[in-house]
N, C-alpha and C. Protein backbone atom coordinates (compact mmCIF):
# COMPACT_ATOMS: atom_id res chain seq x y z
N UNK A 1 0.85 -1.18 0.00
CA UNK A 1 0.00 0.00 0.00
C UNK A 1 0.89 1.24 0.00
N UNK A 2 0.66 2.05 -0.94
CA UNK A 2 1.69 3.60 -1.39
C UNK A 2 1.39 4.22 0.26
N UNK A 3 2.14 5.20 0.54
CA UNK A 3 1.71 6.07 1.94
C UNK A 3 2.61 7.37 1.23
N UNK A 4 1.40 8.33 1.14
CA UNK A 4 0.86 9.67 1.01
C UNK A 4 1.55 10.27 2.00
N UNK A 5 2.46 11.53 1.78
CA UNK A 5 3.49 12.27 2.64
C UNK A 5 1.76 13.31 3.06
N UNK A 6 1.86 13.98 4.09
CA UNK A 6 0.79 15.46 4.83
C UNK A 6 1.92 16.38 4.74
N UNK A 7 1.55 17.41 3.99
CA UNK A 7 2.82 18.30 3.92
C UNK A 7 2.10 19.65 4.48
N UNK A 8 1.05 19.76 4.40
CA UNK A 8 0.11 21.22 4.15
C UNK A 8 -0.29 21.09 5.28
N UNK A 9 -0.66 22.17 6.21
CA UNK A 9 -0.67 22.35 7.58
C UNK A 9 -2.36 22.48 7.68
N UNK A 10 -2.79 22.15 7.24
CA UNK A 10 -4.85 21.90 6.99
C UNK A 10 -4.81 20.30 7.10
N UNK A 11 -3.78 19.52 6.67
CA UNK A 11 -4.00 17.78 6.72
C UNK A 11 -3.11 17.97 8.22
N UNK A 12 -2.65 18.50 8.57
CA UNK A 12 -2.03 18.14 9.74
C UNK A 12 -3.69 18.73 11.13
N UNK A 13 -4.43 19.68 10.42
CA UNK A 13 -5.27 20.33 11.65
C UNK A 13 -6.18 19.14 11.58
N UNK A 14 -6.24 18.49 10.08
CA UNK A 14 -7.43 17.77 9.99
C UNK A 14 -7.57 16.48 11.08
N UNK A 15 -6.55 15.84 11.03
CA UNK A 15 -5.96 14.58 11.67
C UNK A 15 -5.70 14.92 13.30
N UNK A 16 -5.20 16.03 13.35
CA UNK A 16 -5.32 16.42 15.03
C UNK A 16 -7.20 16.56 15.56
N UNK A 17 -7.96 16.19 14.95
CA UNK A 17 -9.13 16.50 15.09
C UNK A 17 -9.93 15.01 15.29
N UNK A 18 -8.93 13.95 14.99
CA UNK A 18 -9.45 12.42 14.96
C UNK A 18 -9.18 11.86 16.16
N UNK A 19 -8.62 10.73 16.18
CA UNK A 19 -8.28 9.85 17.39
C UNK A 19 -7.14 9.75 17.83
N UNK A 20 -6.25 9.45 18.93
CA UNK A 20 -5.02 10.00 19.57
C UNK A 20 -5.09 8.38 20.05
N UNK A 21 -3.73 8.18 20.09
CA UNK A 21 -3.08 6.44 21.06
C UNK A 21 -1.41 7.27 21.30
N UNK A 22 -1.29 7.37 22.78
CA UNK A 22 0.07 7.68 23.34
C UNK A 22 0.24 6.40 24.07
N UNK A 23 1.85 6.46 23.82
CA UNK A 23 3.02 5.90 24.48
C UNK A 23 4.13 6.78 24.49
N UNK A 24 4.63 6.44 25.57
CA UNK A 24 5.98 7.12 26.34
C UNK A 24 7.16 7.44 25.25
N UNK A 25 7.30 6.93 23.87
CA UNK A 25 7.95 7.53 22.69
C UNK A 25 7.38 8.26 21.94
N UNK A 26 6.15 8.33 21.78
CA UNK A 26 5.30 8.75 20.60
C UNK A 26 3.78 8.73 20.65
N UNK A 27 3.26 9.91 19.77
CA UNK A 27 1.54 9.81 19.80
C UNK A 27 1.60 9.70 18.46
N UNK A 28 0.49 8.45 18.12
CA UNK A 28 -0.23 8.55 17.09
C UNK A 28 -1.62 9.61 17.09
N UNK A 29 -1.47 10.27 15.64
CA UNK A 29 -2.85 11.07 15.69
C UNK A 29 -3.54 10.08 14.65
N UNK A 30 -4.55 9.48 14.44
CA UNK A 30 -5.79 8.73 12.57
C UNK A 30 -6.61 9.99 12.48
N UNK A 31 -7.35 9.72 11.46
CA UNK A 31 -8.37 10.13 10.87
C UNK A 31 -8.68 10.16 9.66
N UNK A 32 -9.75 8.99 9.52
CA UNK A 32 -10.03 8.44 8.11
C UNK A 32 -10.51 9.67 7.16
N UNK A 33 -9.84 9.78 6.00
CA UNK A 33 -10.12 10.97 4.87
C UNK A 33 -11.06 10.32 3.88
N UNK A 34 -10.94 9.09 3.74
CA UNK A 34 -11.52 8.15 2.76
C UNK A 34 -11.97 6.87 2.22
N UNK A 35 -12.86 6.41 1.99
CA UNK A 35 -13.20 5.32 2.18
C UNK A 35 -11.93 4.13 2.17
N UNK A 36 -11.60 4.79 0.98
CA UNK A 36 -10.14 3.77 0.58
C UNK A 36 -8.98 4.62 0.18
N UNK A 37 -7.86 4.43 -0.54
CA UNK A 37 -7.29 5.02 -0.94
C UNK A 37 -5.99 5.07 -0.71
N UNK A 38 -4.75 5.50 -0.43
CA UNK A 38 -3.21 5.40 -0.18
C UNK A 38 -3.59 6.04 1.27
N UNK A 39 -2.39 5.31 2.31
CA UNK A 39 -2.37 5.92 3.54
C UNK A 39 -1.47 7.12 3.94
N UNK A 40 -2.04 7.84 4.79
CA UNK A 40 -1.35 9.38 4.36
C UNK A 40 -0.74 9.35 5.91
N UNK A 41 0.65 10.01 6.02
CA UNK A 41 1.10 9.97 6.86
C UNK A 41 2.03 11.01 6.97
N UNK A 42 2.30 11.88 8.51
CA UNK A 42 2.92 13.08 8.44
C UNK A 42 4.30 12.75 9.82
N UNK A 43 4.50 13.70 9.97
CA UNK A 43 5.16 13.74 11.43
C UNK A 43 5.52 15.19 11.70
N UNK A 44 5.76 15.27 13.35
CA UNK A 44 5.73 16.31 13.93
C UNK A 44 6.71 16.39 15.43
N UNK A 45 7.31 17.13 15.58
CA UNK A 45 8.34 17.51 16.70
C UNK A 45 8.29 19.00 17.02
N UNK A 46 7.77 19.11 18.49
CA UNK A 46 7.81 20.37 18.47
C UNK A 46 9.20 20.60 19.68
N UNK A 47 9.53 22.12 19.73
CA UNK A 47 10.69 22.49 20.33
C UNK A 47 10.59 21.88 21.44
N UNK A 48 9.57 21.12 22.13
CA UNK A 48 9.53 20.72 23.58
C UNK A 48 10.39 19.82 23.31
N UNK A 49 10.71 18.81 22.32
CA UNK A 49 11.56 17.50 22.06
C UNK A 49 13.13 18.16 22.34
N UNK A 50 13.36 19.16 21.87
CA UNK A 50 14.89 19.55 21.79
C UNK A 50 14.93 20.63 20.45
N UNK A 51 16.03 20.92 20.20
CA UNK A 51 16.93 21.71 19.88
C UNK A 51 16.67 21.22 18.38
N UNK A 52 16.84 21.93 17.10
CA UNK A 52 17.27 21.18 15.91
C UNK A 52 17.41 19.98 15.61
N UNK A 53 18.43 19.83 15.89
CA UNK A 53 18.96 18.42 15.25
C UNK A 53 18.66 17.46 16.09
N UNK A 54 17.99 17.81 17.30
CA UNK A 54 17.32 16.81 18.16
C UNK A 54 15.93 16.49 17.20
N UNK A 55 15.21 17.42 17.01
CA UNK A 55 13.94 17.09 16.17
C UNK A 55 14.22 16.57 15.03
N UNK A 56 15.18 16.73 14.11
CA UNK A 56 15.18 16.11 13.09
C UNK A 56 15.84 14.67 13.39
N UNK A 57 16.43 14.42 14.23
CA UNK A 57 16.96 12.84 14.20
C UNK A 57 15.13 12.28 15.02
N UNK A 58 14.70 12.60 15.73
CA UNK A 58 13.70 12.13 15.80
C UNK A 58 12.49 11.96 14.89
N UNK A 59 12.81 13.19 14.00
CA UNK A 59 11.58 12.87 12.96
C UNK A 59 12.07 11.27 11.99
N UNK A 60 13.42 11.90 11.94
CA UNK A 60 14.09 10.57 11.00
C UNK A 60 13.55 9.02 11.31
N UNK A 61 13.78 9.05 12.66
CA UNK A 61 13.76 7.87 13.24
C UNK A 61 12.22 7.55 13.29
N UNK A 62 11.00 8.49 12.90
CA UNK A 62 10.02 8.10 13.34
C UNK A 62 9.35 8.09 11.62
N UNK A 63 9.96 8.56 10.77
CA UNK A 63 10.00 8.18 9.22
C UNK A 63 10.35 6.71 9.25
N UNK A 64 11.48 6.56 9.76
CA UNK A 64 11.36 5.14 9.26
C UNK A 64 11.18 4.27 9.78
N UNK A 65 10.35 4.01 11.47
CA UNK A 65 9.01 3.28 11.93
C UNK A 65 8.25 3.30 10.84
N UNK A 66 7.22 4.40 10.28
CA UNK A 66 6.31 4.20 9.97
C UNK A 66 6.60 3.69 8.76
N UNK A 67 7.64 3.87 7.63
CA UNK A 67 7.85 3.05 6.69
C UNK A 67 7.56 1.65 7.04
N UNK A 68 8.28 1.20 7.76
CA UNK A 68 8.65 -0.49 8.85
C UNK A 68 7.01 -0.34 8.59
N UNK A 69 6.18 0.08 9.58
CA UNK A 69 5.03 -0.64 10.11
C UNK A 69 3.89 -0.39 9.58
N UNK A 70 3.78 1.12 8.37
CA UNK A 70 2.25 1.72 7.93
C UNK A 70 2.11 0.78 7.34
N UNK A 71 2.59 0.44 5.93
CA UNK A 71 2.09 -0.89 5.05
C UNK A 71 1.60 -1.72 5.48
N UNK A 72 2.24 -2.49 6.70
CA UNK A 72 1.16 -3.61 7.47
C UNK A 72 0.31 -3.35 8.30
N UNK A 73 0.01 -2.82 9.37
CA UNK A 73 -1.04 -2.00 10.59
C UNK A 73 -1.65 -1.12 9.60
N UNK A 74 -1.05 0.30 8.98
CA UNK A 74 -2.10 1.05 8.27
C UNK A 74 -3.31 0.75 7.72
N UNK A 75 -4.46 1.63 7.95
CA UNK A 75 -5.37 1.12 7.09
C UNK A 75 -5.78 2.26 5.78
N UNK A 76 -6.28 1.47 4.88
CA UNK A 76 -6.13 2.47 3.73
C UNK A 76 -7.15 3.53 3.92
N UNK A 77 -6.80 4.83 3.52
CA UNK A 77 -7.70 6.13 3.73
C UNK A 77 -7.89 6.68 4.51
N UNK A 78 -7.03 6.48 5.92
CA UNK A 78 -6.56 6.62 6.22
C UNK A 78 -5.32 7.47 6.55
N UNK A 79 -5.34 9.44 7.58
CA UNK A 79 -4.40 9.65 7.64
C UNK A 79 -3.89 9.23 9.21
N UNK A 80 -2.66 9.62 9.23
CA UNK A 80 -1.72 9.17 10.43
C UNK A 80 -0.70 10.41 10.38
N UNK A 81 -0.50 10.94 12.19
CA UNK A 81 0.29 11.62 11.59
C UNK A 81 1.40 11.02 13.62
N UNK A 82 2.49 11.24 13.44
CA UNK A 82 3.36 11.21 14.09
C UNK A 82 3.92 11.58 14.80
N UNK A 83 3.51 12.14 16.05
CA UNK A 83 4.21 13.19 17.05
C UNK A 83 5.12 12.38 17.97
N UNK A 84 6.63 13.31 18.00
CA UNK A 84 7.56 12.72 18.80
C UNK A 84 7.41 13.24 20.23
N UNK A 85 8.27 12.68 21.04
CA UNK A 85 8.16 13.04 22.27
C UNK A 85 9.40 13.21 22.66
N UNK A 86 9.82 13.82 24.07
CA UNK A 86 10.68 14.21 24.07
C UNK A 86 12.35 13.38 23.96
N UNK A 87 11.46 12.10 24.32
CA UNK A 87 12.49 10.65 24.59
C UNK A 87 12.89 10.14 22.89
N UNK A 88 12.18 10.20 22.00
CA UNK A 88 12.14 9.94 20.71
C UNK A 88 12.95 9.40 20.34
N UNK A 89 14.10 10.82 20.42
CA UNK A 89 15.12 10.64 19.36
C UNK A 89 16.59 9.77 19.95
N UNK A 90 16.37 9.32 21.15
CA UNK A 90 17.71 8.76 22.33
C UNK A 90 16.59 7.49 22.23
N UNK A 91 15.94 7.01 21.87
CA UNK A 91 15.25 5.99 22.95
C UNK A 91 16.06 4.74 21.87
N UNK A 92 16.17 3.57 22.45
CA UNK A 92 16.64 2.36 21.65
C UNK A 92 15.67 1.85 20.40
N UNK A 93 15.76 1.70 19.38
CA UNK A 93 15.27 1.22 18.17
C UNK A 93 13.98 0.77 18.42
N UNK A 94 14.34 -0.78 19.09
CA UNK A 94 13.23 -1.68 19.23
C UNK A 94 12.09 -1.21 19.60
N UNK A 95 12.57 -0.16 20.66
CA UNK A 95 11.34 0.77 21.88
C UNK A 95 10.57 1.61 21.01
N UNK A 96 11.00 1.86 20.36
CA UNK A 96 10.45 2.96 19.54
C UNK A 96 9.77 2.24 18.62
N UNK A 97 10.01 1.24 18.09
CA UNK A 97 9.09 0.06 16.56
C UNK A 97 8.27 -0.31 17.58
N UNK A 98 8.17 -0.67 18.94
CA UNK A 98 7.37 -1.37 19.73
C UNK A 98 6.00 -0.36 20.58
N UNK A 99 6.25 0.72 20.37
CA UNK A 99 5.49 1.71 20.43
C UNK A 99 4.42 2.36 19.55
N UNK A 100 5.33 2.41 18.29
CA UNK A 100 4.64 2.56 17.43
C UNK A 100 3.67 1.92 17.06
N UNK A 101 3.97 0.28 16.92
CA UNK A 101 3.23 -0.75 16.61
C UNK A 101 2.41 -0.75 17.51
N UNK A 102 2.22 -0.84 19.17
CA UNK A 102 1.04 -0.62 19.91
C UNK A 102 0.31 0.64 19.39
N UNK A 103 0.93 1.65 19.42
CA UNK A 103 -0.31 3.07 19.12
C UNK A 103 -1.31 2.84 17.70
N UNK A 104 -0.34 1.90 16.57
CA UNK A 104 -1.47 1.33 15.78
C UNK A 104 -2.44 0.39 15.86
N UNK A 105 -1.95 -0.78 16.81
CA UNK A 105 -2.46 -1.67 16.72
C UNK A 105 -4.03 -1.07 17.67
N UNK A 106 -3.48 0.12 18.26
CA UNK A 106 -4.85 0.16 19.57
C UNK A 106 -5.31 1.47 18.63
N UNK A 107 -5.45 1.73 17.51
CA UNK A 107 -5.96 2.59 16.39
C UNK A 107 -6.60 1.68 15.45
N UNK A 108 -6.58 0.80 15.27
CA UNK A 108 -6.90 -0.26 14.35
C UNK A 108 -8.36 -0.55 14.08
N UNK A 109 -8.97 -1.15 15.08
CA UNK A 109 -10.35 -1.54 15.45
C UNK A 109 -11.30 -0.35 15.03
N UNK A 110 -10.81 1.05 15.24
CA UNK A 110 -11.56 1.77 15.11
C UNK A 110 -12.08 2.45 13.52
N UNK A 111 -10.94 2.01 13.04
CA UNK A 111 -10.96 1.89 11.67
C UNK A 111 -11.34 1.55 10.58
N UNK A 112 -11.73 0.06 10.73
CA UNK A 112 -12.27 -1.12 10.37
C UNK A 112 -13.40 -0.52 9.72
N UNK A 113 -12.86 -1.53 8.10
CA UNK A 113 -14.17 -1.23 7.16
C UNK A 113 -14.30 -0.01 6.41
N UNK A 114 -15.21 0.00 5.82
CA UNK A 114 -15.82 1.42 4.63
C UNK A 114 -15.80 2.96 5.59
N UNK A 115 -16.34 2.25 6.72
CA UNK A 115 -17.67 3.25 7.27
C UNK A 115 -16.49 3.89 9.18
N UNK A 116 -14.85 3.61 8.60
CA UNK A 116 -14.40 2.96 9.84
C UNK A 116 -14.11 4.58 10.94
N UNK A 117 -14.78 5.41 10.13
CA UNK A 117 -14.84 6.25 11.37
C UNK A 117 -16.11 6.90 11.96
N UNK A 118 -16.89 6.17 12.23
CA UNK A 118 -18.21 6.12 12.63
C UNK A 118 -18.39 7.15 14.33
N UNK A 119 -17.24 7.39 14.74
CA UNK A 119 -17.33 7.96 15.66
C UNK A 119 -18.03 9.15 16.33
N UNK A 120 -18.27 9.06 17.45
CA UNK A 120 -18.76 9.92 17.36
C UNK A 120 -18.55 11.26 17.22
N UNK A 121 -19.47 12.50 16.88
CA UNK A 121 -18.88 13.92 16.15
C UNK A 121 -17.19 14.84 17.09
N UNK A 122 -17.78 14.39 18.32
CA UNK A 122 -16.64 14.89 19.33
C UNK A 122 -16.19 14.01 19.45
N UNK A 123 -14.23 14.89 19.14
CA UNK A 123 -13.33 13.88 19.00
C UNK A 123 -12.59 13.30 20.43
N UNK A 124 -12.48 11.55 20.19
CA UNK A 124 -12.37 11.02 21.40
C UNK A 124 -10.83 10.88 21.69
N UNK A 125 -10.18 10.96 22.71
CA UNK A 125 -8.96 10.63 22.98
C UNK A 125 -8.50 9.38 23.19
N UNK A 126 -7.78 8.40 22.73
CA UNK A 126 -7.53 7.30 23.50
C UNK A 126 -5.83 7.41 24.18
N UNK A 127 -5.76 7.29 25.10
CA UNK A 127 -4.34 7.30 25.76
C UNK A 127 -3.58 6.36 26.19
């Protein structure tokens, strides 16, 4: 399944407006755009993480989780977007693929199907 870069700061408000799964490396933000379609995926570090090149080795590192894991967990039509935390960019590999993969896997269910954001109008947090 292709995965769609969020570059434009309207797909990033859109997706902050869906469903949330934190862990101690990282928050996933979803929010289905479309029934079907390529999965769209962004990321985000704000100055709370660190300094420059602290955010960018963390974005790096959280680019290529989601490479690793959108194709399989993602669901199509699906956006996703990626917020680091402050531990991100120091934390050990595994911790970080193992995080990720929970914040999808507990995003998943809700997804499910044509119709997979049925939720209700106010957006729910899961933590």
């Amino acid at each position: 399944m292709p995965l769609h870069r969020l570059r434009k700061r309207a797909e990033f408000l859109f997706v902050q407006k869906g469903r949330r799964a934190g862990r101690p490396l990282v928050t996933v933000e979803a929010r289905r755009r479309a029934p079907d379609g390529p999965i769209g995926v962004g990321f985000t570090a704000s100055k709370k993480v660190g300094g420059a090149v602290v955010r960018n080795r963390a974005k790096r590192r959280m680019r290529a989780a989601a490479a690793e894991l959108l194709p399989l967990l993602g669901r199509p039509g699906v956006d996703y977007v990626l917020v680091a935390r402050p531990a991100t960019g120091a934390a050990p590999w595994p911790a970080l693929l193992d995080d990720v993969r929970a914040a999808l896997l507990r995003l998943a269910p809700l997804f499910e199907g044509a119709a997979g954001d049925a939720a209700p109008l106010s957006p729910k947090r899961e933590a």
